[in-house]
PDB file of N, CA and C in Angstrom:
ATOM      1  N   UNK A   1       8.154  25.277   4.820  1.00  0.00           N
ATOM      2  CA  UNK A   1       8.443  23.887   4.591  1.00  0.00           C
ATOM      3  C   UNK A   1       7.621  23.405   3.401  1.00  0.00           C
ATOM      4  N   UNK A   2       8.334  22.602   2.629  1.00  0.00           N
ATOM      5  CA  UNK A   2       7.535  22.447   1.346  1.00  0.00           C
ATOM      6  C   UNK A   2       7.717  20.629   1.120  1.00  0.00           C
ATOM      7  N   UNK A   3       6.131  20.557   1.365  1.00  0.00           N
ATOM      8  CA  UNK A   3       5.761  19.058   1.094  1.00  0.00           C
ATOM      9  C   UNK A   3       5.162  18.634   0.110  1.00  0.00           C
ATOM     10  N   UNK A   4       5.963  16.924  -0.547  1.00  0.00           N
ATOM     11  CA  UNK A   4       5.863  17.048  -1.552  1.00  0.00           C
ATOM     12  C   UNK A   4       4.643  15.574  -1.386  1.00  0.00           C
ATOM     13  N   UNK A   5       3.761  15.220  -2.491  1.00  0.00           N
ATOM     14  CA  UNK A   5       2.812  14.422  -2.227  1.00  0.00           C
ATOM     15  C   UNK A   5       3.027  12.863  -1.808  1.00  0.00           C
ATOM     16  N   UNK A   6       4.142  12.529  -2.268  1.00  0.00           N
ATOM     17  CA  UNK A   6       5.095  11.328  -1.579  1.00  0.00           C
ATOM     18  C   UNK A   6       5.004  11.485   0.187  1.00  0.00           C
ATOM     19  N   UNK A   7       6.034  12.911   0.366  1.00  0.00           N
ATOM     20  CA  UNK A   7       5.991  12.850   1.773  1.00  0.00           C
ATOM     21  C   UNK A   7       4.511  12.649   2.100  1.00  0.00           C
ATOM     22  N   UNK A   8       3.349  13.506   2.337  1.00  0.00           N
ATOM     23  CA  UNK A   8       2.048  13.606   2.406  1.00  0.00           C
ATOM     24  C   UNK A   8       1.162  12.452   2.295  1.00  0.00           C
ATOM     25  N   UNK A   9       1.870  11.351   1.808  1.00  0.00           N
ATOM     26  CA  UNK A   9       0.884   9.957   1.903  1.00  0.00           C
ATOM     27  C   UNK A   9       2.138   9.463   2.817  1.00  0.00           C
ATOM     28  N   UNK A  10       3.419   9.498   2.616  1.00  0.00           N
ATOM     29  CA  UNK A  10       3.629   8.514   4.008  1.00  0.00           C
ATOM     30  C   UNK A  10       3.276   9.043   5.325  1.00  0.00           C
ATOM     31  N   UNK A  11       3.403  10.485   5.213  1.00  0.00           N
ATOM     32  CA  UNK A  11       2.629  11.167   6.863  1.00  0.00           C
ATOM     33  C   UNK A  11       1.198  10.319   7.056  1.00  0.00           C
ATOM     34  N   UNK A  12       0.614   9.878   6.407  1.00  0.00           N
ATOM     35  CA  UNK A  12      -0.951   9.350   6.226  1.00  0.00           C
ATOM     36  C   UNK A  12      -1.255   8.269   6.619  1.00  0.00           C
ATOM     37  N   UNK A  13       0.462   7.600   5.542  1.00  0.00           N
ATOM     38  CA  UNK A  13       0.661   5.916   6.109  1.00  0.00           C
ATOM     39  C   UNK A  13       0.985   5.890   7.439  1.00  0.00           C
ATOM     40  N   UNK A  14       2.156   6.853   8.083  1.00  0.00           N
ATOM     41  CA  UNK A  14       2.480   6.447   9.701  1.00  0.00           C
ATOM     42  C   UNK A  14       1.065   6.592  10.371  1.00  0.00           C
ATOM     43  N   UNK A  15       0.299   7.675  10.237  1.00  0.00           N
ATOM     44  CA  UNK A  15      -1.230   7.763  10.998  1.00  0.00           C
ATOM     45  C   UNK A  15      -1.982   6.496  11.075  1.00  0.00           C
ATOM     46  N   UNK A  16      -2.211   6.039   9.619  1.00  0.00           N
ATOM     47  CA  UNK A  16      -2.720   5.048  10.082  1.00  0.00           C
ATOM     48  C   UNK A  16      -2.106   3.508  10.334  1.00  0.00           C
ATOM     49  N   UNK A  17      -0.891   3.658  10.688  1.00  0.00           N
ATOM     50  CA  UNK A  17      -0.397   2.382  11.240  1.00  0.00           C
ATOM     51  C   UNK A  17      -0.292   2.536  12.804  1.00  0.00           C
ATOM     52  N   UNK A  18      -0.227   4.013  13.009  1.00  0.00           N
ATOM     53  CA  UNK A  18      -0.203   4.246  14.848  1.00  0.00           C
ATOM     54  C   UNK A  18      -1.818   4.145  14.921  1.00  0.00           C
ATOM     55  N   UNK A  19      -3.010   4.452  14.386  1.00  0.00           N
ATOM     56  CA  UNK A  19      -4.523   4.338  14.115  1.00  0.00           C
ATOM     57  C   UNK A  19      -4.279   2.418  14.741  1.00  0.00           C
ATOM     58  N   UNK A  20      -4.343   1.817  13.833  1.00  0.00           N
ATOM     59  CA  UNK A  20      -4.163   0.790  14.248  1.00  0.00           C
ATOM     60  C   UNK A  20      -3.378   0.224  15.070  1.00  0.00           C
ATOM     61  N   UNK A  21      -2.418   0.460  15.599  1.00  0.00           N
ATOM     62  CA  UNK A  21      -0.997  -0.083  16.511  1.00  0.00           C
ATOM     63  C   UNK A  21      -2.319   0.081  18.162  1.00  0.00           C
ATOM     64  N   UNK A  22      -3.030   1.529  18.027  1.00  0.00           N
ATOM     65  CA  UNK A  22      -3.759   1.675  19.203  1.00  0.00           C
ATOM     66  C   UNK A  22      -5.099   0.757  19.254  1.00  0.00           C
ATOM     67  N   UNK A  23      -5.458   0.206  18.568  1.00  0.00           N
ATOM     68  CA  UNK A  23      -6.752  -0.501  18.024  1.00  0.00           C
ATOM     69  C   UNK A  23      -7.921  -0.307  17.571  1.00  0.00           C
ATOM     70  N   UNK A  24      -7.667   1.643  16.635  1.00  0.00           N
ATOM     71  CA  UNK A  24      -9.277   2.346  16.334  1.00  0.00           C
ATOM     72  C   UNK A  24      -9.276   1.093  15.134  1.00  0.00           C
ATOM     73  N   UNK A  25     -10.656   1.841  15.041  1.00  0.00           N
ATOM     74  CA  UNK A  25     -11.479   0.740  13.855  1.00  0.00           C
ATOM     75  C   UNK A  25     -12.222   1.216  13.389  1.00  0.00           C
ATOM     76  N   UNK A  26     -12.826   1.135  12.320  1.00  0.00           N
ATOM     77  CA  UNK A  26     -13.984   1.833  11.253  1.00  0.00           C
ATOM     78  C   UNK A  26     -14.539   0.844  10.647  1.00  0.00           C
ATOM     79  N   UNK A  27     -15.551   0.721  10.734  1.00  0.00           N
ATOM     80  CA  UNK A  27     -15.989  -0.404  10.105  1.00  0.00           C
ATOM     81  C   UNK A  27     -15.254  -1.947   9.660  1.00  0.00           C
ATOM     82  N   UNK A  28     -15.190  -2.317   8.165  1.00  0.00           N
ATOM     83  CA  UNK A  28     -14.337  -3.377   7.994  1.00  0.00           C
ATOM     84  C   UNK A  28     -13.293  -2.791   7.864  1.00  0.00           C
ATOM     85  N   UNK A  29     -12.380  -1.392   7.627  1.00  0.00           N
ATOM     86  CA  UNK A  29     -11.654  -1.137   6.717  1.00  0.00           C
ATOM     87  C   UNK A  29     -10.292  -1.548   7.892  1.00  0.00           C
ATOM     88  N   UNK A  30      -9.448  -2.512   7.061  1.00  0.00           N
ATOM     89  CA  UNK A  30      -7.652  -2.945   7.767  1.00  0.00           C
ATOM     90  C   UNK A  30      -7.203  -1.801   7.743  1.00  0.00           C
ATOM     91  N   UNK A  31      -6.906  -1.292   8.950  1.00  0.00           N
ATOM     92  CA  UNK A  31      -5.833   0.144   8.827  1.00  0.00           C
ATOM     93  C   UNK A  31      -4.637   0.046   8.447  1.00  0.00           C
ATOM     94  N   UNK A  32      -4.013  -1.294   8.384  1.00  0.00           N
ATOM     95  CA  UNK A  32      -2.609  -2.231   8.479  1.00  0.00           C
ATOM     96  C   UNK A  32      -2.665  -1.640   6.989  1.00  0.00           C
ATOM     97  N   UNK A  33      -3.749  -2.352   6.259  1.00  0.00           N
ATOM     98  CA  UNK A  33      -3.904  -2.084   4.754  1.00  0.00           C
ATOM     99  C   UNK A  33      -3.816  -0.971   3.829  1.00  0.00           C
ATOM    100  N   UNK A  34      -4.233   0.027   4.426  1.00  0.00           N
ATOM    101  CA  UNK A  34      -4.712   0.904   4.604  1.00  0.00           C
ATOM    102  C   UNK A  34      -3.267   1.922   4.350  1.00  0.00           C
ATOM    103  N   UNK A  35      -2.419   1.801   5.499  1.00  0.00           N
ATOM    104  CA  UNK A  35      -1.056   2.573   5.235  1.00  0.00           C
ATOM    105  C   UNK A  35      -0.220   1.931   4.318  1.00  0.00           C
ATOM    106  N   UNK A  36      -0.249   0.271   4.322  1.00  0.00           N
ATOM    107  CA  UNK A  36       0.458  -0.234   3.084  1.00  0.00           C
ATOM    108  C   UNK A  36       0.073   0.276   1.692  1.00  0.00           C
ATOM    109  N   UNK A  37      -1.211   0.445   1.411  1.00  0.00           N
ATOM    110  CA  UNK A  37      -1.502   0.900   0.168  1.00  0.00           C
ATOM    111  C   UNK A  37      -1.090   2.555  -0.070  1.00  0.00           C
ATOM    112  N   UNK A  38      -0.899   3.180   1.125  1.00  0.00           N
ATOM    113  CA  UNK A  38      -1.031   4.843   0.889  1.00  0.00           C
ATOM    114  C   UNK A  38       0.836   4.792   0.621  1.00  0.00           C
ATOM    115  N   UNK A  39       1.490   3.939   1.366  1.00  0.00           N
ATOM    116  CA  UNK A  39       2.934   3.650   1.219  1.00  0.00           C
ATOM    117  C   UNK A  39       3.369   3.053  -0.042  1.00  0.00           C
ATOM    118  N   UNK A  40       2.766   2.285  -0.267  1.00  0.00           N
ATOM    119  CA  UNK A  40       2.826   1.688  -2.014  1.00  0.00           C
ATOM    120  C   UNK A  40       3.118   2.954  -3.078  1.00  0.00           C
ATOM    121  N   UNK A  41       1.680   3.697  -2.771  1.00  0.00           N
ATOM    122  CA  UNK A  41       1.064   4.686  -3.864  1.00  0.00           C
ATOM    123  C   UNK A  41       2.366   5.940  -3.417  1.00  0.00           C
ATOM    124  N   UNK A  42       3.123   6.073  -1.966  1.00  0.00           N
ATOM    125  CA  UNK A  42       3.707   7.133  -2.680  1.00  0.00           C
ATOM    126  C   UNK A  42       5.044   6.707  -3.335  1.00  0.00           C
ATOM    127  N   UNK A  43       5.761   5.076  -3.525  1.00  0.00           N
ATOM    128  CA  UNK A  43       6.424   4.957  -4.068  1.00  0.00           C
ATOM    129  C   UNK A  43       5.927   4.672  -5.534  1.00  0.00           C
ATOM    130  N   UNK A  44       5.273   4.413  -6.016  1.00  0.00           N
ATOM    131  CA  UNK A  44       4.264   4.240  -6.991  1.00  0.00           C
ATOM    132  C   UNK A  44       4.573   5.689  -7.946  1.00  0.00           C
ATOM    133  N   UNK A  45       3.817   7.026  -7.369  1.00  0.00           N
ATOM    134  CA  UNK A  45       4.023   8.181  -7.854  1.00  0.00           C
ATOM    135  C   UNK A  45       5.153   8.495  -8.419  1.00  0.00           C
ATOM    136  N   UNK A  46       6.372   8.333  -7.272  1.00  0.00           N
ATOM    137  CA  UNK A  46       7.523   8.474  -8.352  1.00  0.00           C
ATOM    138  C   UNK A  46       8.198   7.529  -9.985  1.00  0.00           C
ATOM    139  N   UNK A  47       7.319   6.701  -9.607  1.00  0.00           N
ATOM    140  CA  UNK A  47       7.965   5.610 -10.584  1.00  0.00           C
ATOM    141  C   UNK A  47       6.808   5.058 -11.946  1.00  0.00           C
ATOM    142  N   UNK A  48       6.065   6.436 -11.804  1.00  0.00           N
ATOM    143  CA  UNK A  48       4.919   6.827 -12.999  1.00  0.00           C
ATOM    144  C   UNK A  48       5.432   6.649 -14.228  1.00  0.00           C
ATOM    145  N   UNK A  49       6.477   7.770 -13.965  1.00  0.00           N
ATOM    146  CA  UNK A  49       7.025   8.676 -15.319  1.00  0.00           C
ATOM    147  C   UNK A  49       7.521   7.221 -16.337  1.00  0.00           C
ATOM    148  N   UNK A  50       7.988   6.313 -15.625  1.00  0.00           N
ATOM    149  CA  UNK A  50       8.496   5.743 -16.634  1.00  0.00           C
ATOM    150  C   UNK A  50       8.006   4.386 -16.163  1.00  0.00           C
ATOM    151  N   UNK A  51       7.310   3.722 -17.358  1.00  0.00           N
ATOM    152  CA  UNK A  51       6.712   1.765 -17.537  1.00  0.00           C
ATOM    153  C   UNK A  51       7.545   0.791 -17.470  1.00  0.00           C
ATOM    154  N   UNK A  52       7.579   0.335 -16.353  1.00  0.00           N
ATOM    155  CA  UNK A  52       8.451  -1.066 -16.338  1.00  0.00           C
ATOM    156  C   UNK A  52       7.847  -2.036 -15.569  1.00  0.00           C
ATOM    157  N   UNK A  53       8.269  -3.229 -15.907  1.00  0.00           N
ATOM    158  CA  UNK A  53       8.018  -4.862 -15.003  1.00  0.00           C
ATOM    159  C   UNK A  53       7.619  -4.197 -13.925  1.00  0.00           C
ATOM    160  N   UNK A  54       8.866  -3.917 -13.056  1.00  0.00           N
ATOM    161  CA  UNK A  54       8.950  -3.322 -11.780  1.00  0.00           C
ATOM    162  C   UNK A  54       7.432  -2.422 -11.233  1.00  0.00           C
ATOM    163  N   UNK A  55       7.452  -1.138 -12.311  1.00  0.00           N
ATOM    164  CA  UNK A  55       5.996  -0.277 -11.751  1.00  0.00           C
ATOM    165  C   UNK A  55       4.950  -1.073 -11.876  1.00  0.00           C
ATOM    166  N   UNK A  56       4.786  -2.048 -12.763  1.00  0.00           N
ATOM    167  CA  UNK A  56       3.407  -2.703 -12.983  1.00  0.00           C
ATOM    168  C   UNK A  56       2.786  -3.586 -11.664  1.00  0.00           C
ATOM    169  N   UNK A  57       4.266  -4.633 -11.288  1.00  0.00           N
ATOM    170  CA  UNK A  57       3.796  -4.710 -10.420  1.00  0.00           C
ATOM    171  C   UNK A  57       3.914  -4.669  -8.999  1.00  0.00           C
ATOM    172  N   UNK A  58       4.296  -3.239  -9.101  1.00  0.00           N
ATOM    173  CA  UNK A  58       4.134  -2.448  -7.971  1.00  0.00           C
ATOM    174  C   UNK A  58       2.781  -1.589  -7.860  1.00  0.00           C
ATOM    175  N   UNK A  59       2.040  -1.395  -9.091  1.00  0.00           N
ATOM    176  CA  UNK A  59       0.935  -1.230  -9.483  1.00  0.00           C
ATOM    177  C   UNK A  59       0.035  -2.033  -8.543  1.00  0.00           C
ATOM    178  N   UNK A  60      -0.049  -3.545  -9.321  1.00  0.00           N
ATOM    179  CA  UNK A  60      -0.336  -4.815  -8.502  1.00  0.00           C
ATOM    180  C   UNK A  60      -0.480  -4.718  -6.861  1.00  0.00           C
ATOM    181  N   UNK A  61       0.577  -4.366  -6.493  1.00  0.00           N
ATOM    182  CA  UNK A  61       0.694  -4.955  -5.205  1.00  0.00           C
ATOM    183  C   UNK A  61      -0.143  -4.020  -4.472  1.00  0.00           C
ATOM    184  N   UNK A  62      -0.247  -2.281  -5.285  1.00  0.00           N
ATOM    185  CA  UNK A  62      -1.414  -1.288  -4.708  1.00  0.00           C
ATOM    186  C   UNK A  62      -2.239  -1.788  -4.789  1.00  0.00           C
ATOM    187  N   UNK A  63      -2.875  -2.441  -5.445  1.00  0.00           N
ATOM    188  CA  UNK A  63      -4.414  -2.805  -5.729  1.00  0.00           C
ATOM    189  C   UNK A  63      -4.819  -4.260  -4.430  1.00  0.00           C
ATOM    190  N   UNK A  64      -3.537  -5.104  -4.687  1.00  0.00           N
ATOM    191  CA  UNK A  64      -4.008  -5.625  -3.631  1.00  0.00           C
ATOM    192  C   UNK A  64      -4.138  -5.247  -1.924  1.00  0.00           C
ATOM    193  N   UNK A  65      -3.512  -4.038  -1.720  1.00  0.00           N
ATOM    194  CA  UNK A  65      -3.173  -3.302  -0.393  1.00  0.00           C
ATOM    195  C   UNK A  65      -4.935  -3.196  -0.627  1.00  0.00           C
ATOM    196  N   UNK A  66      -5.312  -2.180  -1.245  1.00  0.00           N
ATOM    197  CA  UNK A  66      -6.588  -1.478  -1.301  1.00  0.00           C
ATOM    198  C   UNK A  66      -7.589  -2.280  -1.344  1.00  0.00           C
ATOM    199  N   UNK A  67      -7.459  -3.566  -2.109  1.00  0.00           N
ATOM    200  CA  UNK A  67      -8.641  -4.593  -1.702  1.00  0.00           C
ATOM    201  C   UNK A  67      -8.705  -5.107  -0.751  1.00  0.00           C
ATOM    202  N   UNK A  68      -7.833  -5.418   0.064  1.00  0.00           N
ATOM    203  CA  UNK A  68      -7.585  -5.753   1.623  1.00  0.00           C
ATOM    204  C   UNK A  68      -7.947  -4.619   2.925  1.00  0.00           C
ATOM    205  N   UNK A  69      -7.778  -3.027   2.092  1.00  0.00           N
ATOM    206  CA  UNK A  69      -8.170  -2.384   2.786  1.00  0.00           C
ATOM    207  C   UNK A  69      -9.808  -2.022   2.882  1.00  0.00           C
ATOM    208  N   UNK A  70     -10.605  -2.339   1.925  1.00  0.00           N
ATOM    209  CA  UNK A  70     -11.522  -2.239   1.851  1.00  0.00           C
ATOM    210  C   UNK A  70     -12.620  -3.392   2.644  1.00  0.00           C
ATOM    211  N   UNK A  71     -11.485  -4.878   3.010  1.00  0.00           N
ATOM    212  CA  UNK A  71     -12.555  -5.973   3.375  1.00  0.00           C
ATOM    213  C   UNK A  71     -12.679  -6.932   1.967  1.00  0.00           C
ATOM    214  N   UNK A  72     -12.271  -7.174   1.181  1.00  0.00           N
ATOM    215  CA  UNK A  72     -12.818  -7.859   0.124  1.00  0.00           C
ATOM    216  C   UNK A  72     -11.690  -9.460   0.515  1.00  0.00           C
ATOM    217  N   UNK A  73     -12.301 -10.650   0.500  1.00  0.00           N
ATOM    218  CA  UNK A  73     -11.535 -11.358   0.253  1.00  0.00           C
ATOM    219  C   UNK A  73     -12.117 -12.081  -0.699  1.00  0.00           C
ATOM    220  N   UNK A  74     -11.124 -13.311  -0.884  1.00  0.00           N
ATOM    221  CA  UNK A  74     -10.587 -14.296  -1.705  1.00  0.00           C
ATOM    222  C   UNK A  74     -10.377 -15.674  -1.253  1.00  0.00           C
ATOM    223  N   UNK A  75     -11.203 -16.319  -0.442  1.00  0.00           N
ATOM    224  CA  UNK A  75     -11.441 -17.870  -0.500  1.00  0.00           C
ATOM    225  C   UNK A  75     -10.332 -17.587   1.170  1.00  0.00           C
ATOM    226  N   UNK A  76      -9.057 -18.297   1.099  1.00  0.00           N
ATOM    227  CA  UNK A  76      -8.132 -18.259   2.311  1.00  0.00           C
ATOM    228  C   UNK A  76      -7.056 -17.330   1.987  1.00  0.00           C
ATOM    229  N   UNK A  77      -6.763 -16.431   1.003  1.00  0.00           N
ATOM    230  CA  UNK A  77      -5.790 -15.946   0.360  1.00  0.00           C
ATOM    231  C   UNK A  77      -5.736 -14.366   1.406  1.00  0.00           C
ATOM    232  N   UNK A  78      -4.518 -14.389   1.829  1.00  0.00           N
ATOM    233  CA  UNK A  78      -3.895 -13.281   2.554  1.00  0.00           C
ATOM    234  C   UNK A  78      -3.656 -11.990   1.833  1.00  0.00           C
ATOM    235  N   UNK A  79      -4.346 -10.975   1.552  1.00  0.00           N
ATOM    236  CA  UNK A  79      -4.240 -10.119   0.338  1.00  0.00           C
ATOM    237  C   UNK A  79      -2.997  -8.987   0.783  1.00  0.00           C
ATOM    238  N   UNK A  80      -2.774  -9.224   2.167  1.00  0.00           N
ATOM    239  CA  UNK A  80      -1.686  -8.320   2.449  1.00  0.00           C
ATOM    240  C   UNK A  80      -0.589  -8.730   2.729  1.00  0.00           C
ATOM    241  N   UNK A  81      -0.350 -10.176   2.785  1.00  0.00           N
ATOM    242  CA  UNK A  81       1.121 -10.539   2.345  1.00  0.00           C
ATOM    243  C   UNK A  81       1.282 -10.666   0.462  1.00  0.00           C
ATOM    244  N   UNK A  82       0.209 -10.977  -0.397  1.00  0.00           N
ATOM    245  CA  UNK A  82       0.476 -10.818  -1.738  1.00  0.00           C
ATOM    246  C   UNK A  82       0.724  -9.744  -1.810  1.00  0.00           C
ATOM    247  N   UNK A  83      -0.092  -8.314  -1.656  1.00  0.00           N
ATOM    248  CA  UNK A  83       0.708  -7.242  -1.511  1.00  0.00           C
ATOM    249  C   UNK A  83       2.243  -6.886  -1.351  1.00  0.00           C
ATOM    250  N   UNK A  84       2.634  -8.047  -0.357  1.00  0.00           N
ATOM    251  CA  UNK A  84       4.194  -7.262   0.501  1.00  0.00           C
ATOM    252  C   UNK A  84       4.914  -8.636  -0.871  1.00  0.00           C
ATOM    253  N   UNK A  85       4.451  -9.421  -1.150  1.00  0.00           N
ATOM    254  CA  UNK A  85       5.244 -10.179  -1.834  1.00  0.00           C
ATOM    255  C   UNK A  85       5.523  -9.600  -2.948  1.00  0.00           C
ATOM    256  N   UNK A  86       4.033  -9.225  -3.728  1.00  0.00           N
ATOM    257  CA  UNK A  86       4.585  -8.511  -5.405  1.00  0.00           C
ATOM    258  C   UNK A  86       5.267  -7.374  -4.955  1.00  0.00           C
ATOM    259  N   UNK A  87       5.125  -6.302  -3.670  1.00  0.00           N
ATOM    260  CA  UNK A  87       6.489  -5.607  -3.765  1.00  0.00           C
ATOM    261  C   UNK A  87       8.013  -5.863  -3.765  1.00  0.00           C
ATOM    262  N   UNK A  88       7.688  -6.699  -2.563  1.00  0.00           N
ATOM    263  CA  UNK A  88       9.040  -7.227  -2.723  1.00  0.00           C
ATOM    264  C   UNK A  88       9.868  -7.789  -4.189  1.00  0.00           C
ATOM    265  N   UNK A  89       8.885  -8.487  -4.818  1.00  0.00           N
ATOM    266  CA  UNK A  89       9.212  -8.596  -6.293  1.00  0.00           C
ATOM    267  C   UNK A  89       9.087  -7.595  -7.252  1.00  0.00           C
ATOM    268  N   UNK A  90       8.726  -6.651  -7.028  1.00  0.00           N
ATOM    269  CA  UNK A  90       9.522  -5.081  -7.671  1.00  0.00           C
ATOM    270  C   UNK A  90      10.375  -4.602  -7.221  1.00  0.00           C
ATOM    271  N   UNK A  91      10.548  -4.480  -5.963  1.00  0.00           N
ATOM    272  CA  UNK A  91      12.137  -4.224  -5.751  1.00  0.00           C
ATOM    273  C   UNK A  91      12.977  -5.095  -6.448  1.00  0.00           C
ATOM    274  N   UNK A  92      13.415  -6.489  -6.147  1.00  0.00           N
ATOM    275  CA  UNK A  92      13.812  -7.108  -6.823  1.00  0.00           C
ATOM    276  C   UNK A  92      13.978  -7.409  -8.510  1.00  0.00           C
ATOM    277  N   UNK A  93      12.619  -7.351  -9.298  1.00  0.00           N
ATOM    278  CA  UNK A  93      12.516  -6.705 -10.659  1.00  0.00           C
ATOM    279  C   UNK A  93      13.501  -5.330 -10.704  1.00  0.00           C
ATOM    280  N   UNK A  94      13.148  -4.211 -10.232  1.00  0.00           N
ATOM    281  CA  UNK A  94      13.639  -2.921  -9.912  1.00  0.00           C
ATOM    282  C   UNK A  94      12.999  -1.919 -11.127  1.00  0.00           C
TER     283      UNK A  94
END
C-alpha cells in the first residue's frame, strides 16, 4: 500500500480529532486545531506547485489553525473559525 503525504496528515488529522472527541489534552495545545491545521496543510501541499489568491489564503488560514493550535490568542478573536472562514474563502476564490 503506498501512502502518499496528503493521505498521512489526514490519517493524523482524524487522530487528533478522535484525541479530542475523547477529551485527551496536552497542555494548552487545541487538538480541534491541531487536525484543522494538519487538514489544511495536506490540502495546501497539493496546491504548492502553483501561486494563486486561492493558495495564499489557504496559506493564511494554516497559520491561523497553528496559532490556535499552539494557545496564542488575540484580544476576543476566534482563531479557528478565521481559519474555517479564510478557507472557506479559498474554496470559493478556488
Amino acid at each position: 500500500m503506498n501512502f502518499s503525504l496528503s493521505v498521512i496528515l489526514v490519517i493524523l488529522a482524524l487522530v487528533a480529532f478522535v484525541l479530542a472527541a475523547i477529551g485527551w489534552t496536552y497542555r494548552k495545545t487545541d487538538l480541534i486545531a491541531v487536525g484543522l491545521a494538519l487538514w489544511s496543510l495536506s490540502f495546501l501541499i497539493s496546491r504548492l506547485s502553483h501561486l494563486s489568491l486561492g493558495t495564499i489564503i489557504l496559506l493564511l488560514a494554516f497559520l491561523a489553525f497553528v496559532a490556535a493550535a499552539v494557545g496564542w490568542r488575540y484580544r476576543k478573536l476566534n482563531l479557528i473559525a478565521i481559519g474555517l472562514g479564510l478557507w472557506t474563502l479559498s474554496a470559493v476564490v478556488g
